[in-house]
C-alpha atoms as a PDB file:
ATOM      1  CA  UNK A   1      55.328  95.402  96.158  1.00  0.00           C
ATOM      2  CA  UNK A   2      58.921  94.591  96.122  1.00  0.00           C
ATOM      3  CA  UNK A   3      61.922  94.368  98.672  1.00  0.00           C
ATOM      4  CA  UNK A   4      65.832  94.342  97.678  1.00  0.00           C
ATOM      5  CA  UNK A   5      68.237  91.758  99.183  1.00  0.00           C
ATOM      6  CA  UNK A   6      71.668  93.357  99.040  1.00  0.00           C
ATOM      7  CA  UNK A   7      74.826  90.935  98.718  1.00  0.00           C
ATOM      8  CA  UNK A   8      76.696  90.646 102.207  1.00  0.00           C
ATOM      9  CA  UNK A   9      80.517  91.216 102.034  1.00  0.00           C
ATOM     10  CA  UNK A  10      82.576  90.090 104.910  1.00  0.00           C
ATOM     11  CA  UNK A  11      85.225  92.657 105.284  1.00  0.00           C
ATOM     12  CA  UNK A  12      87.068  90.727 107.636  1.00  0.00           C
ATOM     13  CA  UNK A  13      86.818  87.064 108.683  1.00  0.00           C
ATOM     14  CA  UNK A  14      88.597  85.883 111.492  1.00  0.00           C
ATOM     15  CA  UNK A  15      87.605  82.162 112.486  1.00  0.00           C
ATOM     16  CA  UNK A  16      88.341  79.792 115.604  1.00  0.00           C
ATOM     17  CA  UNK A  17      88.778  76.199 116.090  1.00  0.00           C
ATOM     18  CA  UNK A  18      85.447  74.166 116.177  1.00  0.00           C
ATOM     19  CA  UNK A  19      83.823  74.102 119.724  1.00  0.00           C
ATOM     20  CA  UNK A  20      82.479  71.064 121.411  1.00  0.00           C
ATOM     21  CA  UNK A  21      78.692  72.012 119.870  1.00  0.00           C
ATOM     22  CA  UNK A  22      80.613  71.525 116.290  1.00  0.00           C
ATOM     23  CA  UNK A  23      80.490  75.433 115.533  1.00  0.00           C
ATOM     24  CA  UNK A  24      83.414  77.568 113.861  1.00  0.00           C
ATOM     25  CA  UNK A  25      83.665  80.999 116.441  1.00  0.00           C
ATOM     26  CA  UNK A  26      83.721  83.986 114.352  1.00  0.00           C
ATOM     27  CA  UNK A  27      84.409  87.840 114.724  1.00  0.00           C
ATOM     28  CA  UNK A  28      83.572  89.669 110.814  1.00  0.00           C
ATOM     29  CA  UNK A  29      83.319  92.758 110.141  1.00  0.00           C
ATOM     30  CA  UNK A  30      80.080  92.779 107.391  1.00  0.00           C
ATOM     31  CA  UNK A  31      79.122  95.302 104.936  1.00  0.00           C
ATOM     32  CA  UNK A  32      76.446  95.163 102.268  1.00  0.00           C
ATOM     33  CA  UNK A  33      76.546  96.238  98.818  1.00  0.00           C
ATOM     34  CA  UNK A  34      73.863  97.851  96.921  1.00  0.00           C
ATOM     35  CA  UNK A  35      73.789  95.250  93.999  1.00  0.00           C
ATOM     36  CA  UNK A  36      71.773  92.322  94.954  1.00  0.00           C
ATOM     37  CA  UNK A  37      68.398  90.077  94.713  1.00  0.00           C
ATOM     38  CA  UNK A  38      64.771  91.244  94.673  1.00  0.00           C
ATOM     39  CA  UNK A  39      61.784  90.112  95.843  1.00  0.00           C
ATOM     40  CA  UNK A  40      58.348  90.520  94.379  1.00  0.00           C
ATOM     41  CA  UNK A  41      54.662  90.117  95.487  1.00  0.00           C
ATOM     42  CA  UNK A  42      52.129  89.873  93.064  1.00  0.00           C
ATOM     43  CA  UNK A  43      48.331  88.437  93.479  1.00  0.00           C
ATOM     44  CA  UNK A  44      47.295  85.240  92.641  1.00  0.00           C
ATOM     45  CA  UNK A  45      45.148  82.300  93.275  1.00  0.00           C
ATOM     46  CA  UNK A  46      47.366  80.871  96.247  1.00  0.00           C
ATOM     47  CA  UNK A  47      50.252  81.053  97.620  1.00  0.00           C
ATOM     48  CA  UNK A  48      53.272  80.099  96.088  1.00  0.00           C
ATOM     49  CA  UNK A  49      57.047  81.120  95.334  1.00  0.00           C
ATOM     50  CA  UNK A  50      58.769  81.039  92.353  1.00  0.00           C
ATOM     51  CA  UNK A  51      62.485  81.991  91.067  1.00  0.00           C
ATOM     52  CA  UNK A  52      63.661  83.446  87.837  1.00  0.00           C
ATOM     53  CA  UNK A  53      66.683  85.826  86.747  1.00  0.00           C
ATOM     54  CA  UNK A  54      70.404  85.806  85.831  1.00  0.00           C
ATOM     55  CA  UNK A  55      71.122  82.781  88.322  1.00  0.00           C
ATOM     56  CA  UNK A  56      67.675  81.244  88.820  1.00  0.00           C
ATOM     57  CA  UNK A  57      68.842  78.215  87.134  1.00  0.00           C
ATOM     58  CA  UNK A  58      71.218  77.422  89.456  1.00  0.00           C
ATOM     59  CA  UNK A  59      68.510  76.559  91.987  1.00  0.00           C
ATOM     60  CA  UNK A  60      66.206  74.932  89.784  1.00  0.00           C
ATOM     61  CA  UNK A  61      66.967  71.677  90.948  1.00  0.00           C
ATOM     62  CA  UNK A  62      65.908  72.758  94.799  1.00  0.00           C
ATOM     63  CA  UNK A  63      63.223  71.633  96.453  1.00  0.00           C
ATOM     64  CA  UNK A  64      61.025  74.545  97.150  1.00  0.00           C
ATOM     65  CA  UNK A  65      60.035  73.640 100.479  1.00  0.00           C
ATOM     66  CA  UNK A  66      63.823  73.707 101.259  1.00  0.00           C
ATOM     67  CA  UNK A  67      64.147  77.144 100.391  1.00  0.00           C
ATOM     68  CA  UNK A  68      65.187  79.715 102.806  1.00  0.00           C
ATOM     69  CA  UNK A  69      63.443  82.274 101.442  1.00  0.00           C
ATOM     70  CA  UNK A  70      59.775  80.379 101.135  1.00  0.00           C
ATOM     71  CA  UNK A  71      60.469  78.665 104.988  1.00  0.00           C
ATOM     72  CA  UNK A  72      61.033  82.090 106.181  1.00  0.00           C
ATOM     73  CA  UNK A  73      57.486  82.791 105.055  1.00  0.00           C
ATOM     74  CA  UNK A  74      56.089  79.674 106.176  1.00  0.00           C
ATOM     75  CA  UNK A  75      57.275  80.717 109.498  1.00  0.00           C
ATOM     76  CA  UNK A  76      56.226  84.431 109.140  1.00  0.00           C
ATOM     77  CA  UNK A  77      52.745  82.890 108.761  1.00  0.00           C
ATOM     78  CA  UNK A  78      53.003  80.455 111.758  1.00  0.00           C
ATOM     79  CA  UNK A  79      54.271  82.724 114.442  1.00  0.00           C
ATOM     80  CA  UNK A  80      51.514  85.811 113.231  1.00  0.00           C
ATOM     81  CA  UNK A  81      48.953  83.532 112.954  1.00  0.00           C
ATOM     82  CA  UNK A  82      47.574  84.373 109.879  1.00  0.00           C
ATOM     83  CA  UNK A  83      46.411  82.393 107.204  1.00  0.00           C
ATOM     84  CA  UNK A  84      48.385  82.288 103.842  1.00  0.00           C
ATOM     85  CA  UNK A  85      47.443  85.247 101.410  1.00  0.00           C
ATOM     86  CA  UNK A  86      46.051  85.221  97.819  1.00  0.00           C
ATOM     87  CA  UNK A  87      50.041  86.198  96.775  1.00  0.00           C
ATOM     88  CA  UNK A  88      53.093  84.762  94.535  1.00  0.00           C
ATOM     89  CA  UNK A  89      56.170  85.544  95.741  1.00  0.00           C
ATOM     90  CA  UNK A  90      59.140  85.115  93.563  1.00  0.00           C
ATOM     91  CA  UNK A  91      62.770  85.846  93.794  1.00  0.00           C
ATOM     92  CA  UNK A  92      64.736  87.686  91.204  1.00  0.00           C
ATOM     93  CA  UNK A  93      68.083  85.929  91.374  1.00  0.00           C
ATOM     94  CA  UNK A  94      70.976  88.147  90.337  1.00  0.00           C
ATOM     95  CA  UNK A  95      73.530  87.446  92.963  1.00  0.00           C
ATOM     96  CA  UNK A  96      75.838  84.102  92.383  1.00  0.00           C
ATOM     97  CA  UNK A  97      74.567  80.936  93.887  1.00  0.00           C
ATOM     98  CA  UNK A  98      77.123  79.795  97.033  1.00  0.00           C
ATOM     99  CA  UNK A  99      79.215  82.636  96.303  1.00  0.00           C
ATOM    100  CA  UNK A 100      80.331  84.062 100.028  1.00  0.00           C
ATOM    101  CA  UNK A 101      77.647  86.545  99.821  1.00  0.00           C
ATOM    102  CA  UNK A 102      74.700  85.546 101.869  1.00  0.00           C
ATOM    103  CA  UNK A 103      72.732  85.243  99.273  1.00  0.00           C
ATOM    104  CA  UNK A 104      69.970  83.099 100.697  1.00  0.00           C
ATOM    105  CA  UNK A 105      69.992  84.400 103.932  1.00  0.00           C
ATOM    106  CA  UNK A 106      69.456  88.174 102.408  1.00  0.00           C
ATOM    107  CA  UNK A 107      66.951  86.768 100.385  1.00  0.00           C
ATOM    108  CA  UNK A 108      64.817  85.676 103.311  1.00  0.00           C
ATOM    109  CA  UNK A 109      65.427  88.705 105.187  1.00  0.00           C
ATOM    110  CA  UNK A 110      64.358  90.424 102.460  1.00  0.00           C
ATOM    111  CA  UNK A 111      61.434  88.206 102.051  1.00  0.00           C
ATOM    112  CA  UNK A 112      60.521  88.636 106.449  1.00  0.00           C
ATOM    113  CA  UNK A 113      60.433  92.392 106.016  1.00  0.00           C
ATOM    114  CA  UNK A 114      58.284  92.421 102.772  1.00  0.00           C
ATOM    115  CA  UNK A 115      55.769  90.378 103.977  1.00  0.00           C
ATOM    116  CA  UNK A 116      55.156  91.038 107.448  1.00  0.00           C
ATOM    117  CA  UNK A 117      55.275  95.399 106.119  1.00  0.00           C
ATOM    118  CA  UNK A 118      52.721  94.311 103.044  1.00  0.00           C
ATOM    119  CA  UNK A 119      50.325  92.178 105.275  1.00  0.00           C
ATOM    120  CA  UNK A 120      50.669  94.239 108.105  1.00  0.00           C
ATOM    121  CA  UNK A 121      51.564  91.250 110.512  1.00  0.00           C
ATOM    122  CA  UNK A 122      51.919  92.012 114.294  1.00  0.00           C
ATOM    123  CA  UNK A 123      55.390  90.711 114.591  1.00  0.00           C
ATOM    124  CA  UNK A 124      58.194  93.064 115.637  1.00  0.00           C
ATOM    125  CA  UNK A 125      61.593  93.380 114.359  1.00  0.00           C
ATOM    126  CA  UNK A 126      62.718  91.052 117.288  1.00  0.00           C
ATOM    127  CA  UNK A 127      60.528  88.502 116.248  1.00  0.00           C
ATOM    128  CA  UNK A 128      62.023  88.945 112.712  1.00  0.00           C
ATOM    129  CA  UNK A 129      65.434  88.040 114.238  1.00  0.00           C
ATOM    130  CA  UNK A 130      64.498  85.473 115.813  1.00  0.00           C
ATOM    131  CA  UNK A 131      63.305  84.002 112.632  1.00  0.00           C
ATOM    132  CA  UNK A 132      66.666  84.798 110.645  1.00  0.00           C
ATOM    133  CA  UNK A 133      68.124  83.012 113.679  1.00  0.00           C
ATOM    134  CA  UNK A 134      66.638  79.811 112.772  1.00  0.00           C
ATOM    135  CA  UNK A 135      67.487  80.150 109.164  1.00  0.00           C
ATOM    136  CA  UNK A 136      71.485  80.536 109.711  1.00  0.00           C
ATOM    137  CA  UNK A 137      74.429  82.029 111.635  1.00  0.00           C
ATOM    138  CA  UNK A 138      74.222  84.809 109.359  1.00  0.00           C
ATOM    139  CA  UNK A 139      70.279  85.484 109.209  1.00  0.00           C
ATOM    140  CA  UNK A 140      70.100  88.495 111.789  1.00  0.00           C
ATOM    141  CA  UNK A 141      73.060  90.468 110.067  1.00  0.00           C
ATOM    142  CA  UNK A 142      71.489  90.134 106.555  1.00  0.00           C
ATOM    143  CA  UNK A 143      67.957  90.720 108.672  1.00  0.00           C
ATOM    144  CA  UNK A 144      69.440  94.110 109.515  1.00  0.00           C
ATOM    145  CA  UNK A 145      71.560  94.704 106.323  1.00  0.00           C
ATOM    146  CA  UNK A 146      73.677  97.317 107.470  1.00  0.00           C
ATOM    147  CA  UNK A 147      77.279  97.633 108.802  1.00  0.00           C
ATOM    148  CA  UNK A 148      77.378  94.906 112.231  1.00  0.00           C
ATOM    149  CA  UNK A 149      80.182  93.219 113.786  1.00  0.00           C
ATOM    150  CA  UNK A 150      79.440  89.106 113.955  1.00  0.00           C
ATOM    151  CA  UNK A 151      80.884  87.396 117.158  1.00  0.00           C
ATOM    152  CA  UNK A 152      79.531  84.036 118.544  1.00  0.00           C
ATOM    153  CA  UNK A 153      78.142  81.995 115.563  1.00  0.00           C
ATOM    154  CA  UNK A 154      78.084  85.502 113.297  1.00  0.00           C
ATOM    155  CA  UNK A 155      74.600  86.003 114.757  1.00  0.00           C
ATOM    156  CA  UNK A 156      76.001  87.644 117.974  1.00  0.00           C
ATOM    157  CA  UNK A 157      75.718  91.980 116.563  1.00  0.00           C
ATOM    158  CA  UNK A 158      77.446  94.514 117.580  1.00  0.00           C
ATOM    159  CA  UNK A 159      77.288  98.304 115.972  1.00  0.00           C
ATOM    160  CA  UNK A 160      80.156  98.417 113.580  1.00  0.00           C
ATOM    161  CA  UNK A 161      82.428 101.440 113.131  1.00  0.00           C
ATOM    162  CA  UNK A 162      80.909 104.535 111.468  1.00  0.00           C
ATOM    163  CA  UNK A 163      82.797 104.324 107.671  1.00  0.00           C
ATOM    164  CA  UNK A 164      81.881 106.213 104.412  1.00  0.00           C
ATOM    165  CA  UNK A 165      80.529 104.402 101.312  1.00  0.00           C
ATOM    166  CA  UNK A 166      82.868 102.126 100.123  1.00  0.00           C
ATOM    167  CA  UNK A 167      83.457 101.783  96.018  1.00  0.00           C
ATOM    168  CA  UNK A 168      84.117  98.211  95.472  1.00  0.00           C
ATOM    169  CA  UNK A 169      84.394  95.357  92.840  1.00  0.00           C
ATOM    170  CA  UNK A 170      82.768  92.371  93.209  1.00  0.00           C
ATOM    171  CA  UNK A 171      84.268  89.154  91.326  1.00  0.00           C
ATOM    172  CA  UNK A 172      82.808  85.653  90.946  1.00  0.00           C
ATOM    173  CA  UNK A 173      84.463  82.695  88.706  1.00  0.00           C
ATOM    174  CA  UNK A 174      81.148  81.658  88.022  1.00  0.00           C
ATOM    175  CA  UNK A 175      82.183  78.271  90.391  1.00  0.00           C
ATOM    176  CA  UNK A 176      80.271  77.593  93.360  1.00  0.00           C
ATOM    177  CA  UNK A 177      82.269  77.238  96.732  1.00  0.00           C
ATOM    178  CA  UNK A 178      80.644  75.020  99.217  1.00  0.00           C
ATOM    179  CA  UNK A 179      80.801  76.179 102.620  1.00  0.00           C
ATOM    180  CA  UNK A 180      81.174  72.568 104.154  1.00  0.00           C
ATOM    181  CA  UNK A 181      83.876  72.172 102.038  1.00  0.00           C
ATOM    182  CA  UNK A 182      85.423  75.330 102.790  1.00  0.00           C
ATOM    183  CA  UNK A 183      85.569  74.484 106.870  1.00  0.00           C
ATOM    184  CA  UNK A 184      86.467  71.048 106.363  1.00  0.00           C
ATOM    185  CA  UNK A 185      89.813  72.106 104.264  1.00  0.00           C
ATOM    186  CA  UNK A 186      89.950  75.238 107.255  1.00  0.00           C
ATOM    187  CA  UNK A 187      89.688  72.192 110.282  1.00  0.00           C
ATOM    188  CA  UNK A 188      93.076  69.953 108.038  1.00  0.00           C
ATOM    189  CA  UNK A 189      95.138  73.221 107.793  1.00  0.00           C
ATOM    190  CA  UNK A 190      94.782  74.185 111.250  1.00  0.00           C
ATOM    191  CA  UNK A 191      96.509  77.328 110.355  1.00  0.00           C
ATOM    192  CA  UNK A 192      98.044  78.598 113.684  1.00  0.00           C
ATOM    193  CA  UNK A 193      97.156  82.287 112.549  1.00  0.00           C
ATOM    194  CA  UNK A 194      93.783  81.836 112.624  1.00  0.00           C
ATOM    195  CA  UNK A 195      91.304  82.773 115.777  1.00  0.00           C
ATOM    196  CA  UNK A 196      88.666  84.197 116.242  1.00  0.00           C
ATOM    197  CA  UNK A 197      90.153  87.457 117.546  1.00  0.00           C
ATOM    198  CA  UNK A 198      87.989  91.189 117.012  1.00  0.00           C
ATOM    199  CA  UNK A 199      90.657  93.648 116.182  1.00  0.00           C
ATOM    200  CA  UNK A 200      90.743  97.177 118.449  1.00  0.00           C
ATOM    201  CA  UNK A 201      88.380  99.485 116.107  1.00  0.00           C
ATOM    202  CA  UNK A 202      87.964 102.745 116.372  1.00  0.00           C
ATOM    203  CA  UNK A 203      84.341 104.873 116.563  1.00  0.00           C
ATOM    204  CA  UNK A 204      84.880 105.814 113.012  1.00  0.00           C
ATOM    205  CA  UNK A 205      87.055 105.728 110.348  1.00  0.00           C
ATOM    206  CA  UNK A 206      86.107 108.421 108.149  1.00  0.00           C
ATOM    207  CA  UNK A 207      87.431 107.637 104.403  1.00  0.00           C
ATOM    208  CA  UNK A 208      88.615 104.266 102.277  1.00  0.00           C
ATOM    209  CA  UNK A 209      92.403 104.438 103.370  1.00  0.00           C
ATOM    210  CA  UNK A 210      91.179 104.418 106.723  1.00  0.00           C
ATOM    211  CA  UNK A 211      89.321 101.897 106.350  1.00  0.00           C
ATOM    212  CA  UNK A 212      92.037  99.999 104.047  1.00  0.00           C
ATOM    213  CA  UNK A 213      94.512 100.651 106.952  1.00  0.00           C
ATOM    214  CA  UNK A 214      92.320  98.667 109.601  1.00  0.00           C
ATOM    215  CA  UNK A 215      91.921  96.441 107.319  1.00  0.00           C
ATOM    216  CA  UNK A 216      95.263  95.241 106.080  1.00  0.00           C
ATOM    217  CA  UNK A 217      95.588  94.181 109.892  1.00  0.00           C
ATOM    218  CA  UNK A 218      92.871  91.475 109.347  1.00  0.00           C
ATOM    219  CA  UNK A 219      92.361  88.172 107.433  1.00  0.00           C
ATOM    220  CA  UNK A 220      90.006  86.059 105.951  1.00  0.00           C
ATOM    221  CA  UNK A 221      90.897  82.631 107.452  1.00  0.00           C
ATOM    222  CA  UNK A 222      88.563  81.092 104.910  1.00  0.00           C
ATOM    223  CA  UNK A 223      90.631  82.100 102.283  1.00  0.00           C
ATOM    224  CA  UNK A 224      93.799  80.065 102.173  1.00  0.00           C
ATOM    225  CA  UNK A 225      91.175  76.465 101.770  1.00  0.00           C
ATOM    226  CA  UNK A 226      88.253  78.313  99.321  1.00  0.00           C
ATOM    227  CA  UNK A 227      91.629  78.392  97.133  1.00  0.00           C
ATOM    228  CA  UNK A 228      92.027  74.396  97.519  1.00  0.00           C
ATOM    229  CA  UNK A 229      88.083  73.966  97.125  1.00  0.00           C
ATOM    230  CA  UNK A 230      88.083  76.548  94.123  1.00  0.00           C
ATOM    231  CA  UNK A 231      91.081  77.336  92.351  1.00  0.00           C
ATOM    232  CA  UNK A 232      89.893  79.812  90.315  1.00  0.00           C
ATOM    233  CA  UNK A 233      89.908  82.099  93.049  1.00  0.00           C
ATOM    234  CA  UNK A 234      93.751  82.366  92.982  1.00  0.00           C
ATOM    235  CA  UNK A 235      93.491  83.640  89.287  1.00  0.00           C
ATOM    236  CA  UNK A 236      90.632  86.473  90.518  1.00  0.00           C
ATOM    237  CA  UNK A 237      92.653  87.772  93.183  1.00  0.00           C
ATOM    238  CA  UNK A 238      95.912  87.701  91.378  1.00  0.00           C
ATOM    239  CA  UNK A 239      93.805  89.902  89.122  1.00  0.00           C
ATOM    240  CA  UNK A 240      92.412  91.833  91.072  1.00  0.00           C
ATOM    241  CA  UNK A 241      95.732  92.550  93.264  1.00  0.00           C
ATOM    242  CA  UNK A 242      97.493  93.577  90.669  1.00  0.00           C
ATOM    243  CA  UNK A 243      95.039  96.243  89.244  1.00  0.00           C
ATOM    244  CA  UNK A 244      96.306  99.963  89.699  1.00  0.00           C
ATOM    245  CA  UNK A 245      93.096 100.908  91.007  1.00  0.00           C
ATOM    246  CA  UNK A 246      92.980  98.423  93.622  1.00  0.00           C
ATOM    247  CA  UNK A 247      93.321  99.140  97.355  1.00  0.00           C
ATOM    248  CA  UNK A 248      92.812  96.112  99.041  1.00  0.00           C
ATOM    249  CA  UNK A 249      91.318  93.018  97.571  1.00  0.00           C
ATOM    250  CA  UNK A 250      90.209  89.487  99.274  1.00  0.00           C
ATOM    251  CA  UNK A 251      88.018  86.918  99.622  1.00  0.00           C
ATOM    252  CA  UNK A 252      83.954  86.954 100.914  1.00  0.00           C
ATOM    253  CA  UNK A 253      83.057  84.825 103.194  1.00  0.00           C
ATOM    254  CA  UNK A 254      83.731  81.294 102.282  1.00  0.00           C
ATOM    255  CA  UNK A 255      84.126  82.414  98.445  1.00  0.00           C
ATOM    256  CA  UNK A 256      84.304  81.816  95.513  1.00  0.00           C
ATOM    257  CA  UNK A 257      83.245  86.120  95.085  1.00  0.00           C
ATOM    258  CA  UNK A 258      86.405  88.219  95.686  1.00  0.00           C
ATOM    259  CA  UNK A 259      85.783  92.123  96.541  1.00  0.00           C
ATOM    260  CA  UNK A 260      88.196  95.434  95.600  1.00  0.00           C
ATOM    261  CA  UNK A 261      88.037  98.306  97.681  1.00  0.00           C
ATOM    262  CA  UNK A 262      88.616 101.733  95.600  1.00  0.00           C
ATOM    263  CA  UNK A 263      89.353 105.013  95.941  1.00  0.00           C
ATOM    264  CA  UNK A 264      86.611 106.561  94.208  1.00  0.00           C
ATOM    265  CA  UNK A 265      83.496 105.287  92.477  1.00  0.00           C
ATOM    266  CA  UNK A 266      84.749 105.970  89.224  1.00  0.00           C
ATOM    267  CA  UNK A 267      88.048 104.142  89.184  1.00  0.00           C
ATOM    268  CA  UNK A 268      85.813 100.969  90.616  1.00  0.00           C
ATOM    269  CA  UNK A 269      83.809 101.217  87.837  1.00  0.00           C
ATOM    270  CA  UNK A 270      87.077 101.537  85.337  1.00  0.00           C
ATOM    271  CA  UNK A 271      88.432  98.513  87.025  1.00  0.00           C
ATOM    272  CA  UNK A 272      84.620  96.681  86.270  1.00  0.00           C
ATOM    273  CA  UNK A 273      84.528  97.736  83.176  1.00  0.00           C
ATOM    274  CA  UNK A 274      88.130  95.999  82.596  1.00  0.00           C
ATOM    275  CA  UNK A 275      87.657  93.094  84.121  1.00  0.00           C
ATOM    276  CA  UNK A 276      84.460  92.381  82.281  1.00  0.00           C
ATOM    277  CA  UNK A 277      85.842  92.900  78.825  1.00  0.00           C
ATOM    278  CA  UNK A 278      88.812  91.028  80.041  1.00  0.00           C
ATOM    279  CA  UNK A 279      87.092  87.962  81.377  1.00  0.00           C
ATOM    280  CA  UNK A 280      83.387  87.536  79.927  1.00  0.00           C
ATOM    281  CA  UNK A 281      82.877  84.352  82.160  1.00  0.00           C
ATOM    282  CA  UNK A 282      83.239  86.211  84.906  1.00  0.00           C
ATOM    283  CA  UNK A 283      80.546  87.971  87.334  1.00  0.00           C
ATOM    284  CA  UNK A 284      81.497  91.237  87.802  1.00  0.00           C
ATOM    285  CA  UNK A 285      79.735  94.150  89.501  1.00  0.00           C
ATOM    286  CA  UNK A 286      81.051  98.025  90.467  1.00  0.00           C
ATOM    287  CA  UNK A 287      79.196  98.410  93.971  1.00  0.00           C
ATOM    288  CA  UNK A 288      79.256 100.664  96.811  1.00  0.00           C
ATOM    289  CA  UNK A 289      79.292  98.795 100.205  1.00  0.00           C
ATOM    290  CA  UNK A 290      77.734 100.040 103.472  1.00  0.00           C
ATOM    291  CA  UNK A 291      74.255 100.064 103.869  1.00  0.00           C
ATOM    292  CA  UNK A 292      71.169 100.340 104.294  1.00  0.00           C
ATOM    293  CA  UNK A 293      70.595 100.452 100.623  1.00  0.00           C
ATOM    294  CA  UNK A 294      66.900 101.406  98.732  1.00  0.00           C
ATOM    295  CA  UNK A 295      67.039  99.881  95.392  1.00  0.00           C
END
């Protein structure tokens, strides 16, 4: 019994001044790849949740109990009623840790669905959201984990336009990028670009340069302080910008993962393939964004 937690790409990022209840406004346009975490249930004596894989050590030092992942079941269990099962559930971490790709919110989405479809809990997909909710702004759209628009807090969701798969790089320094950071540098630059504006979208945009076109009229207003919190991200999208196969690259999120957008799955893979040879301490990974993915 196993569920997939696909990394969350924000294809746009558009982000307001704080409001008086100490929240950023948003309005992103979020996609979601199909290279991610896992989750696994196996039996056991009790129940308990465990971590391993590529980036597992990064969250050794985490309390447990703090996890969003393991609250989201202790909260699963509270609002069904039912008592804990006989199960281990652990969490294959392949995804960079505080990396601008929701990582642990996916991972507890991930974690709602799998449990309450495996014990057959009577709690509906709303109740679900609610529980993401709880967990973070962007909870319900990795809940859902397909193509949304975020407004509000990022948990406000809209449909987002209809778009084909999109073949895509993803590239992490291997250097964490703290999100508190991130919107305290974004609050001292006061960048008089920035808002939290939703750009006119069409119904559908119905291939990449479409989709590259809409796209070249947005931002990431997280971008310009990730690069003060974590230089290295200058030196991935340099890299990435200047790749022949590239046709629009930027930041995720609050960072430190950059994505490329391609033309075709092949030349995102060429560019991968490049990249990796190139720069061995990187984390790189050919994807296809959109959603919802079966892995």
């Amino acid at each position: 019994m196993s569920g997939f937690a696909p990394a969350k790409v924000n294809l746009f990022l558009h982000v307001g001044p704080v409001d008086a209840d100490g929240y950023h406004p948003v309005a992103s346009l979020m996609s979601f790849a199909d290279v991610g975490d896992r989750l696994r249930l196996t039996p056991a004596d009790a129940f308990s949740f465990g971590v391993e894989g590529d980036f597992a050590e990064a969250l050794a030092g985490e309390d447990p109990a703090g996890n969003l992942v393991w609250r989201a079941a202790q909260r699963l269990l509270t609002l069904a009623g039912a008592q804990a099962p006989d199960l281990r559930l652990t969490l294959d971490k392949a995804l960079p840790v505080a990396a601008g790709l929701g990582g642990g919110s996916s991972d507890a989405g991930a974690a709602l669905k799998l449990l309450r479809d495996t014990l057959g809990l009577g709690v509906d997909d709303d109740g679900l959201l609610a529980i993401a909710a709880e967990l973070g702004a962007d909870g319900p759209a990795c809940l859902v984990a397909h193509p949304v628009i975020g407004e509000g807090r990022g948990d406000q969701l809209s449909p987002a336009p209809a778009m084909p798969p999109l073949p895509t790089v993803l590239v992490n320094p291997r250097r964490p990028c703290s999100t508190g950071q991130v919107y305290r540098a974004f609050d001292a630059l006061k960048a008089p670009e920035s808002g939290a504006d939703l750009p006119r979208l069409a119904q559908s945009y119905d291939s990449v340069a479409a989709v590259v076109a809409l796209l070249a009229q947005c931002r990431n207003d997280l971008e310009p302080p990730a690069l003060g919190v974590c230089p290295q991200i200058a030196e991935v999208l340099g890299t990435l910008r200047g790749a022949p196969q590239t046709c629009l690259a930027r930041l995720s999120g609050s960072g430190a993962t950059c994505f490329a957008l391609c033309e075709t799955v092949s030349e995102a893979e060429a560019l991968a393939a490049r990249l990796s040879e190139a720069h061995p301490d990187w984390w790189v990974r050919a994807c296809r964004l959109g959603g919802p993915w079966s892995r």
